[in-house]
PDB file of N, CA and C in Angstrom:
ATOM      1  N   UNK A   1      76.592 -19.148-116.225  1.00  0.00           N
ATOM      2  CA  UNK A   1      75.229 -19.656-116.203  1.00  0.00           C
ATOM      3  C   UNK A   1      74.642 -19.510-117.601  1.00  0.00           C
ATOM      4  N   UNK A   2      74.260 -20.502-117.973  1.00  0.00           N
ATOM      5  CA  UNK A   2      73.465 -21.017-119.544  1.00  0.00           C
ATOM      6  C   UNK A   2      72.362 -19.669-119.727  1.00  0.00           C
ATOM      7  N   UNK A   3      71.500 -19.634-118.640  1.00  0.00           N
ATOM      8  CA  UNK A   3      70.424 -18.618-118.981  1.00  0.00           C
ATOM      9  C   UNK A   3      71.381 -17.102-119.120  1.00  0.00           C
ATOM     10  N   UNK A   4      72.079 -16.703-118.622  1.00  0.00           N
ATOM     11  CA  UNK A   4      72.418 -15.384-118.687  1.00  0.00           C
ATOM     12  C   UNK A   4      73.338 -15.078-119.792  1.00  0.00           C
ATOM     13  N   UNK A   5      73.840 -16.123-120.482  1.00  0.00           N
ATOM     14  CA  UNK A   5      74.582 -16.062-121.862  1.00  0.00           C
ATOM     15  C   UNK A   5      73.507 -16.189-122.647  1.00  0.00           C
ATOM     16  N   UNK A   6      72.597 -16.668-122.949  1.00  0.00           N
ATOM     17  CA  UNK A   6      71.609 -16.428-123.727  1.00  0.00           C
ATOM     18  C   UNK A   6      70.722 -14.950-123.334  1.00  0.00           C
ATOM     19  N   UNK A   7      71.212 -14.166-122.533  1.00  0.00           N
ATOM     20  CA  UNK A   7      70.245 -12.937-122.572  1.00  0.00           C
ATOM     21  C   UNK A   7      69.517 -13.035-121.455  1.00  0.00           C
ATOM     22  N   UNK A   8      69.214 -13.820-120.642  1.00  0.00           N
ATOM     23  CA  UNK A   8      67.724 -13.827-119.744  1.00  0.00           C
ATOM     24  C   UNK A   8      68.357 -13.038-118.548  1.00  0.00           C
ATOM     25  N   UNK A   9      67.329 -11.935-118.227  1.00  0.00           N
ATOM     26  CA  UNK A   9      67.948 -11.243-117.021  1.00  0.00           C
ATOM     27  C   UNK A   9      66.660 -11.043-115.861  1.00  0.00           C
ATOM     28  N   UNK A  10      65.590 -11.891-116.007  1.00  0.00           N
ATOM     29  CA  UNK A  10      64.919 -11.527-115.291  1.00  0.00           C
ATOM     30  C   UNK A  10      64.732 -13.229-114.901  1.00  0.00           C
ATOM     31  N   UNK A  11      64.418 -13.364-113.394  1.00  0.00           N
ATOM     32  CA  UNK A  11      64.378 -14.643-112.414  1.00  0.00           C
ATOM     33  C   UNK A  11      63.595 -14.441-111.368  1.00  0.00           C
ATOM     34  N   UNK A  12      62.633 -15.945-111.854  1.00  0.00           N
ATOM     35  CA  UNK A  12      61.658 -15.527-111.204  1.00  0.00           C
ATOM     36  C   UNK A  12      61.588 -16.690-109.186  1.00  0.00           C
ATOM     37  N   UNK A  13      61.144 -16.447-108.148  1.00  0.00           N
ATOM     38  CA  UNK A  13      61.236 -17.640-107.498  1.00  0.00           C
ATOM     39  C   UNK A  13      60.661 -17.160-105.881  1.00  0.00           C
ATOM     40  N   UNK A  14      60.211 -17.996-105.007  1.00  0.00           N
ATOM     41  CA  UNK A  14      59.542 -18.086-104.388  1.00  0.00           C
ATOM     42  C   UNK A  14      59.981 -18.733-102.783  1.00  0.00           C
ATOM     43  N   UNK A  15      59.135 -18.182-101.808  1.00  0.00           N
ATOM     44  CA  UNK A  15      59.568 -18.796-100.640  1.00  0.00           C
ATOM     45  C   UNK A  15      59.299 -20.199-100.592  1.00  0.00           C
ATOM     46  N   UNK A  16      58.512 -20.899-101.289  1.00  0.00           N
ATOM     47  CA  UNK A  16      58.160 -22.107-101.178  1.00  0.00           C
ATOM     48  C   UNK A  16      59.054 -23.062-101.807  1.00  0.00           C
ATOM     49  N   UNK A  17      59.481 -22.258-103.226  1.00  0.00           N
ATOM     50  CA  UNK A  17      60.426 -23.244-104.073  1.00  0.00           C
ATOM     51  C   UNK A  17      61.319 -23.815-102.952  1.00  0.00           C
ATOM     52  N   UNK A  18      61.029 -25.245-103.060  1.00  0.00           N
ATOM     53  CA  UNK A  18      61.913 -25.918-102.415  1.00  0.00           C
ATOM     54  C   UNK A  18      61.491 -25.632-100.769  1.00  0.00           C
ATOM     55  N   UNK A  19      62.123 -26.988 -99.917  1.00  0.00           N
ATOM     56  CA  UNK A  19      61.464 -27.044 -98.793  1.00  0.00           C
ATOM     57  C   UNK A  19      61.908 -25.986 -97.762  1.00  0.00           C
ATOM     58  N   UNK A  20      63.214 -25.727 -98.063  1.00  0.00           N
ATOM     59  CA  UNK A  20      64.231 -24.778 -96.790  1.00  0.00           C
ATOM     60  C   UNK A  20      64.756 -24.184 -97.798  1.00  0.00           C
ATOM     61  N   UNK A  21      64.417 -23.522 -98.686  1.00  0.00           N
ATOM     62  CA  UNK A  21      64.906 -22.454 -99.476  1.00  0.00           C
ATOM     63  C   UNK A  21      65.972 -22.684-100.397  1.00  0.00           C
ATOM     64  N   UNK A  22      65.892 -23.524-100.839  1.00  0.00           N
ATOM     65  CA  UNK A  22      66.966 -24.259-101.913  1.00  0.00           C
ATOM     66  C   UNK A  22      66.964 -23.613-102.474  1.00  0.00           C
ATOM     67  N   UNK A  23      65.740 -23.203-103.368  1.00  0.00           N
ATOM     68  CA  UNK A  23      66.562 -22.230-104.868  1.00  0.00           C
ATOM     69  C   UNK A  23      66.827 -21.351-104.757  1.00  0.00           C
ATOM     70  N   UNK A  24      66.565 -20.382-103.400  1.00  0.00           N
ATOM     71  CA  UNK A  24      66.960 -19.350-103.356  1.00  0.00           C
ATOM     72  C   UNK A  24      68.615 -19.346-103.465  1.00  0.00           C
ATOM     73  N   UNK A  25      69.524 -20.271-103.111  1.00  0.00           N
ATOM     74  CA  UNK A  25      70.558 -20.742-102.581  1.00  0.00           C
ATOM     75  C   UNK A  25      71.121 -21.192-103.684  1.00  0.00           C
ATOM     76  N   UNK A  26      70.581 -21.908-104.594  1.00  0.00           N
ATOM     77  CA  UNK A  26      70.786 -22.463-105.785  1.00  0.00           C
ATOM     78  C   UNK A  26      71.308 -21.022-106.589  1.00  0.00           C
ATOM     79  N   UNK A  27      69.905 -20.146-106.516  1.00  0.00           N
ATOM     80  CA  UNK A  27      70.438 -18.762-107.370  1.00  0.00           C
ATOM     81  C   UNK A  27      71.479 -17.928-107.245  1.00  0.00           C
ATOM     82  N   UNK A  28      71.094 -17.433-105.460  1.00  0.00           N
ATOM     83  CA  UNK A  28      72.755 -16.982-105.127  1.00  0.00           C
ATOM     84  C   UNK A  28      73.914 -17.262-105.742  1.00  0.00           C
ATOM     85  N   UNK A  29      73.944 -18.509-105.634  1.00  0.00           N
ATOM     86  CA  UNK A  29      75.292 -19.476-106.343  1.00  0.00           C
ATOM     87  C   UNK A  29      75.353 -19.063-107.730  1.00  0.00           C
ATOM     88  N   UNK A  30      74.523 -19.487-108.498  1.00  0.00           N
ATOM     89  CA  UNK A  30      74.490 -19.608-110.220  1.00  0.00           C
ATOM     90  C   UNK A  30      74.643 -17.861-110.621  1.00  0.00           C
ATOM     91  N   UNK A  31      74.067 -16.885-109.987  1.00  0.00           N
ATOM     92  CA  UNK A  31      74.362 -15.506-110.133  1.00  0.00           C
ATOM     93  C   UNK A  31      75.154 -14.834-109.570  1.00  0.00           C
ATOM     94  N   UNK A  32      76.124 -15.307-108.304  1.00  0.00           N
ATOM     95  CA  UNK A  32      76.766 -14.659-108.168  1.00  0.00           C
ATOM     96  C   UNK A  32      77.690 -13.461-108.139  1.00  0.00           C
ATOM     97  N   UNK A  33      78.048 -13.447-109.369  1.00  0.00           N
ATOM     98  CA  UNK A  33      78.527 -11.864-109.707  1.00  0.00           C
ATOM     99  C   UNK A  33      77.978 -11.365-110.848  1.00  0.00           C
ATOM    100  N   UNK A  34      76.802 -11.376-110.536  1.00  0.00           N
ATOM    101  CA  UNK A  34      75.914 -11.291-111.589  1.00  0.00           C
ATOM    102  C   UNK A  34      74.493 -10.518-111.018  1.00  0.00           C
ATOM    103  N   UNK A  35      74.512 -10.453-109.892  1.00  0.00           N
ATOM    104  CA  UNK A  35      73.250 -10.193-109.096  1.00  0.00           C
ATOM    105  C   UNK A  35      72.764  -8.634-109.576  1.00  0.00           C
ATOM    106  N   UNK A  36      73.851  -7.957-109.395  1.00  0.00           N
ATOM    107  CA  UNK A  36      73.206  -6.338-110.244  1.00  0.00           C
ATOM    108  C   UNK A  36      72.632  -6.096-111.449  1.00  0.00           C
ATOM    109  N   UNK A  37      73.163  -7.120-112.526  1.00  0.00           N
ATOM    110  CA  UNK A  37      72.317  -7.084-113.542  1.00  0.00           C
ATOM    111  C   UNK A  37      71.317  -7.967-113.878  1.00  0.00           C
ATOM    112  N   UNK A  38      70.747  -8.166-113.147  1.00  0.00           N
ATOM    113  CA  UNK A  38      69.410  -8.763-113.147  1.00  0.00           C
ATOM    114  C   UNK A  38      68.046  -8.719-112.253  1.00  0.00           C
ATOM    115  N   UNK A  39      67.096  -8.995-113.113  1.00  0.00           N
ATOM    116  CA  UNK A  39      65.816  -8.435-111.849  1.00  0.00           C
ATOM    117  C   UNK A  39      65.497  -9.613-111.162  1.00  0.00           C
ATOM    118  N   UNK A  40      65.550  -9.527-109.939  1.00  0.00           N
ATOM    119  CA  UNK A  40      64.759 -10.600-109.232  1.00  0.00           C
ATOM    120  C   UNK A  40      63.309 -10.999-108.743  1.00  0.00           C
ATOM    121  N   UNK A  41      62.555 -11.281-108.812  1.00  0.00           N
ATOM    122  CA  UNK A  41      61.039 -11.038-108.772  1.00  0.00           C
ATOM    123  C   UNK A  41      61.336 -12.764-107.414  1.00  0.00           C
ATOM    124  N   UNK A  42      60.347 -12.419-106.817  1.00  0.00           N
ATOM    125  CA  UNK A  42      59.996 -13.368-105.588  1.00  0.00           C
ATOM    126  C   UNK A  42      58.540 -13.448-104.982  1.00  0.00           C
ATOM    127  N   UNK A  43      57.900 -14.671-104.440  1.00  0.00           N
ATOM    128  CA  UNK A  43      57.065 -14.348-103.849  1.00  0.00           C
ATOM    129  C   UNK A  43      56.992 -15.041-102.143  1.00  0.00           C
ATOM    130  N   UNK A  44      56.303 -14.692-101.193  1.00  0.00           N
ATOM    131  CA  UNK A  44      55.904 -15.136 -99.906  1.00  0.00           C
ATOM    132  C   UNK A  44      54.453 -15.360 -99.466  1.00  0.00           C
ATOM    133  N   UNK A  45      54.258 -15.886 -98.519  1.00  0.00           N
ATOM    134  CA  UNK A  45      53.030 -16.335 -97.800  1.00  0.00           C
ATOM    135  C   UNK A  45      52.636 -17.884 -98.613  1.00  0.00           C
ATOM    136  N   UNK A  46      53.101 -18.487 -98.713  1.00  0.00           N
ATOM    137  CA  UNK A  46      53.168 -19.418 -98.782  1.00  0.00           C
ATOM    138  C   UNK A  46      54.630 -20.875 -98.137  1.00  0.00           C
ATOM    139  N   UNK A  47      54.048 -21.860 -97.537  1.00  0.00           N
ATOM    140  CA  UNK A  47      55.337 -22.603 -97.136  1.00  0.00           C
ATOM    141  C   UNK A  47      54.909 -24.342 -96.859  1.00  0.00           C
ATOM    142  N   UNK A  48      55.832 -24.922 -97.082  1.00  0.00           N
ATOM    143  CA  UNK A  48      55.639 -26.321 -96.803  1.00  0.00           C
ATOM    144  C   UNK A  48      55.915 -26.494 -95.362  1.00  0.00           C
ATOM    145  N   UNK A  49      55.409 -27.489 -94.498  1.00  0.00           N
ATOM    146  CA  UNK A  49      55.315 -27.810 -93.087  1.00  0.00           C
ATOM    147  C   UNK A  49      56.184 -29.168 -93.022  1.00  0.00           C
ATOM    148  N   UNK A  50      56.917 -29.248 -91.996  1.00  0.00           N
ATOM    149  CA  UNK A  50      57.698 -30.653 -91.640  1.00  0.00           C
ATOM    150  C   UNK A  50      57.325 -31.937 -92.335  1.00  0.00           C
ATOM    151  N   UNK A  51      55.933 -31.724 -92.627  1.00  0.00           N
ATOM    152  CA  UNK A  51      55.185 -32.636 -92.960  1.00  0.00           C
ATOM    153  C   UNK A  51      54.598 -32.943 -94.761  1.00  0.00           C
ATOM    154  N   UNK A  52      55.183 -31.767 -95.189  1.00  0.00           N
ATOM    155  CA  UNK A  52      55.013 -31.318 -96.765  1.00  0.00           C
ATOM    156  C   UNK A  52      53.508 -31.014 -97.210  1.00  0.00           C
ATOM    157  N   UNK A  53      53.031 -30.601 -95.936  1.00  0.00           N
ATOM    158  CA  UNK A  53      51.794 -30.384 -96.200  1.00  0.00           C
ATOM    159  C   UNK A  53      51.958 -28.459 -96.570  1.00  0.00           C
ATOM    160  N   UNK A  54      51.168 -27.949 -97.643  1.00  0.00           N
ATOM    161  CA  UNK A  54      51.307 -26.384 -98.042  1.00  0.00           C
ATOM    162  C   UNK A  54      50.412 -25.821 -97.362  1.00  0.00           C
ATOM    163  N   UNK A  55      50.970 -24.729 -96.944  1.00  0.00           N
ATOM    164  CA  UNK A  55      50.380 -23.720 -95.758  1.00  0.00           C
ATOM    165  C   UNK A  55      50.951 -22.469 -96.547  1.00  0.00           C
ATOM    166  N   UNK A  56      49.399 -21.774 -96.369  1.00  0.00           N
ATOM    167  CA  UNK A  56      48.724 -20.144 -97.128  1.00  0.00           C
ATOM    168  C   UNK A  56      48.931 -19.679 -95.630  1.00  0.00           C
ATOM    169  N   UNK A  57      49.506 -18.339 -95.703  1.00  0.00           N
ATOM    170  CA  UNK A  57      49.882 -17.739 -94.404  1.00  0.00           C
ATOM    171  C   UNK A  57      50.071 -16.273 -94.786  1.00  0.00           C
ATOM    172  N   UNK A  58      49.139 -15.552 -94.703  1.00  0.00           N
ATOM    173  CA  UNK A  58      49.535 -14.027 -95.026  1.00  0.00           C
ATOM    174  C   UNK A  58      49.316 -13.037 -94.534  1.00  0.00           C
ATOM    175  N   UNK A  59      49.640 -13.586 -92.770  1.00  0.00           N
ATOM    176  CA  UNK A  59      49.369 -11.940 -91.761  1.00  0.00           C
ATOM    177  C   UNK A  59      50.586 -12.139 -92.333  1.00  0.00           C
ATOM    178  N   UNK A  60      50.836 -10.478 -91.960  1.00  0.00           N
ATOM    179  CA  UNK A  60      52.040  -9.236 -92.025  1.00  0.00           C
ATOM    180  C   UNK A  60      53.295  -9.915 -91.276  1.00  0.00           C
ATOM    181  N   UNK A  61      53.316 -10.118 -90.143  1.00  0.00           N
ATOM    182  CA  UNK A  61      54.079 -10.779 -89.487  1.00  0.00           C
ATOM    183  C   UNK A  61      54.843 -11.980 -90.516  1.00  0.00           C
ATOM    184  N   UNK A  62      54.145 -12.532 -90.754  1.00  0.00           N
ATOM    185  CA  UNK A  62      54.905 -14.208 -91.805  1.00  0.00           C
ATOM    186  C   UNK A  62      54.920 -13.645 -92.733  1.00  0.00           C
ATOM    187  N   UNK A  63      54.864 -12.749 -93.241  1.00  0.00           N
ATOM    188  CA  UNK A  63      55.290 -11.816 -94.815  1.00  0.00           C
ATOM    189  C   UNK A  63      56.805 -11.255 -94.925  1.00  0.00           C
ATOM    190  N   UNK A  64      56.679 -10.351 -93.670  1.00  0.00           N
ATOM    191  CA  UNK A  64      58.252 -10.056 -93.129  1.00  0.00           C
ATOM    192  C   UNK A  64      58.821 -10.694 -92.990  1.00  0.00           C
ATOM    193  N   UNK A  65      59.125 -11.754 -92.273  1.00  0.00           N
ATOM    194  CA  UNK A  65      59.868 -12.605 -92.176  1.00  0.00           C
ATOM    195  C   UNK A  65      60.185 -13.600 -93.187  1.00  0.00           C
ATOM    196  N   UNK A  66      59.450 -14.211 -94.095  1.00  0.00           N
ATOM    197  CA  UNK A  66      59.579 -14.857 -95.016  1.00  0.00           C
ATOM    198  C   UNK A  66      60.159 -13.580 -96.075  1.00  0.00           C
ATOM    199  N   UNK A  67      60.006 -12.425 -96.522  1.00  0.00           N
ATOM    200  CA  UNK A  67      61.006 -11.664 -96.712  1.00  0.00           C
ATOM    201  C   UNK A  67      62.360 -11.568 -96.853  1.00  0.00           C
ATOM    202  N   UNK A  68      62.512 -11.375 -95.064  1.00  0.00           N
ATOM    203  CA  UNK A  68      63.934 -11.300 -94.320  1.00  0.00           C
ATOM    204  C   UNK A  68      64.459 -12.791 -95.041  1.00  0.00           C
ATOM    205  N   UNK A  69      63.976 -13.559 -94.705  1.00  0.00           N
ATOM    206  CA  UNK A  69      64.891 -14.885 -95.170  1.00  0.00           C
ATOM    207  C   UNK A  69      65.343 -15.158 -96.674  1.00  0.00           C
ATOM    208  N   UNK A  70      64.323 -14.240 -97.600  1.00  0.00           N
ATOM    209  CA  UNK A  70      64.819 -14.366 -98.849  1.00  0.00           C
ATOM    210  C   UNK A  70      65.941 -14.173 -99.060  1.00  0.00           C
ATOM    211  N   UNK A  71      65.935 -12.494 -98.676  1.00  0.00           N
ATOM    212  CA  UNK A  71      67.256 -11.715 -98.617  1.00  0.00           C
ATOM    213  C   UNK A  71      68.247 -12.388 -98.152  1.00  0.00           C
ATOM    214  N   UNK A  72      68.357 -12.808 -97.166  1.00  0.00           N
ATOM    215  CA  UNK A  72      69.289 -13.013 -96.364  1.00  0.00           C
ATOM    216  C   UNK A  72      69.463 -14.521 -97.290  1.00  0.00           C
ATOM    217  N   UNK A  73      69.120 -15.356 -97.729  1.00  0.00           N
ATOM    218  CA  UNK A  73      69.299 -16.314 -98.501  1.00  0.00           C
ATOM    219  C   UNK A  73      70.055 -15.800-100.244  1.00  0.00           C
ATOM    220  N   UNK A  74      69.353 -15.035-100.799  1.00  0.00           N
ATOM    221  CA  UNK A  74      69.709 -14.731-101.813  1.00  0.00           C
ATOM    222  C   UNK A  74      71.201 -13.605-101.843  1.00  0.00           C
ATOM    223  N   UNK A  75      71.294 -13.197-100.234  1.00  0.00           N
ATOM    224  CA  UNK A  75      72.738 -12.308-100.143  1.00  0.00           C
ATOM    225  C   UNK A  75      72.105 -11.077-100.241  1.00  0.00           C
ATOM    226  N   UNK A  76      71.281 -10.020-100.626  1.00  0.00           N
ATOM    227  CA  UNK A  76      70.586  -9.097-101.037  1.00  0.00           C
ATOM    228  C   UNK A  76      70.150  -8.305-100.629  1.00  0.00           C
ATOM    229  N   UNK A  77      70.025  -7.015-100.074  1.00  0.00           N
ATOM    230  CA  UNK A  77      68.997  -5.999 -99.620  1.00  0.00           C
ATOM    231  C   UNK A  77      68.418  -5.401 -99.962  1.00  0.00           C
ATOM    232  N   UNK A  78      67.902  -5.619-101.132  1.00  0.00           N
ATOM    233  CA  UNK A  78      66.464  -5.204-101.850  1.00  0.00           C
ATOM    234  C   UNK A  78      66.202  -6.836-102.423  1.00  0.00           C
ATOM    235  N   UNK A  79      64.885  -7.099-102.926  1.00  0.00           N
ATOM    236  CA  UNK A  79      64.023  -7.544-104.147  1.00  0.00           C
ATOM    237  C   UNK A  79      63.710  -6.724-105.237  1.00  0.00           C
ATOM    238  N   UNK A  80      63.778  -6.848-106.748  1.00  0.00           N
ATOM    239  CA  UNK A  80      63.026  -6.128-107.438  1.00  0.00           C
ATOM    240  C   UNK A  80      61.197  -5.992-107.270  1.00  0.00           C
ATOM    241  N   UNK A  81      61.022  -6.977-107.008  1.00  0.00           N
ATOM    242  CA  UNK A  81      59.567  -7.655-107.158  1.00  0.00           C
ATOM    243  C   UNK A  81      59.327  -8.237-106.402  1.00  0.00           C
ATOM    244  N   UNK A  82      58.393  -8.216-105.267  1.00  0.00           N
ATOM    245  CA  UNK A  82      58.055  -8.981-104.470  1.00  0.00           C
ATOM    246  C   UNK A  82      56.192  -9.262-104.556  1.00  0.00           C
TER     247      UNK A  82
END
């Protein structure tokens, strides 16, 4: 990956990027064996609807879970940064 030969170790990205979690998926991939040395920063309560309309959502409940799916998208059991 272009960014991590040039030095960059910190990545930044979001539950929203993308409609069903593409970049999270995208990153997995591109970092692969690479995931320990780097910080991951993420954010949640935010999401696009069937309809691409953006929806602000930040009981506790849709926090966790939009969470859980990072992880579980990015391969991971921690975030640096959430």
């Amino acid at each position: 990956m272009k960014a991590r030969e040039c030095g960059i170790t910190h990545f930044d990205t979001a539950y929203s990027y993308g409609m069903h979690g593409e970049i999270d998926r995208i990153l997995r991939l591109a970092l692969q064996n690479d995931l320990e040395h780097v910080v991951i920063a993420s954010k949640v309560g935010m999401y696009y609807d069937s309809h691409g309309v953006r929806c602000l959502d930040s009981r506790p409940e849709t926090l966790r879970r939009q969470v859980h799916e990072v992880l579980q998208r990015l391969g991971l059991e921690r975030i640096d940064l959430m």
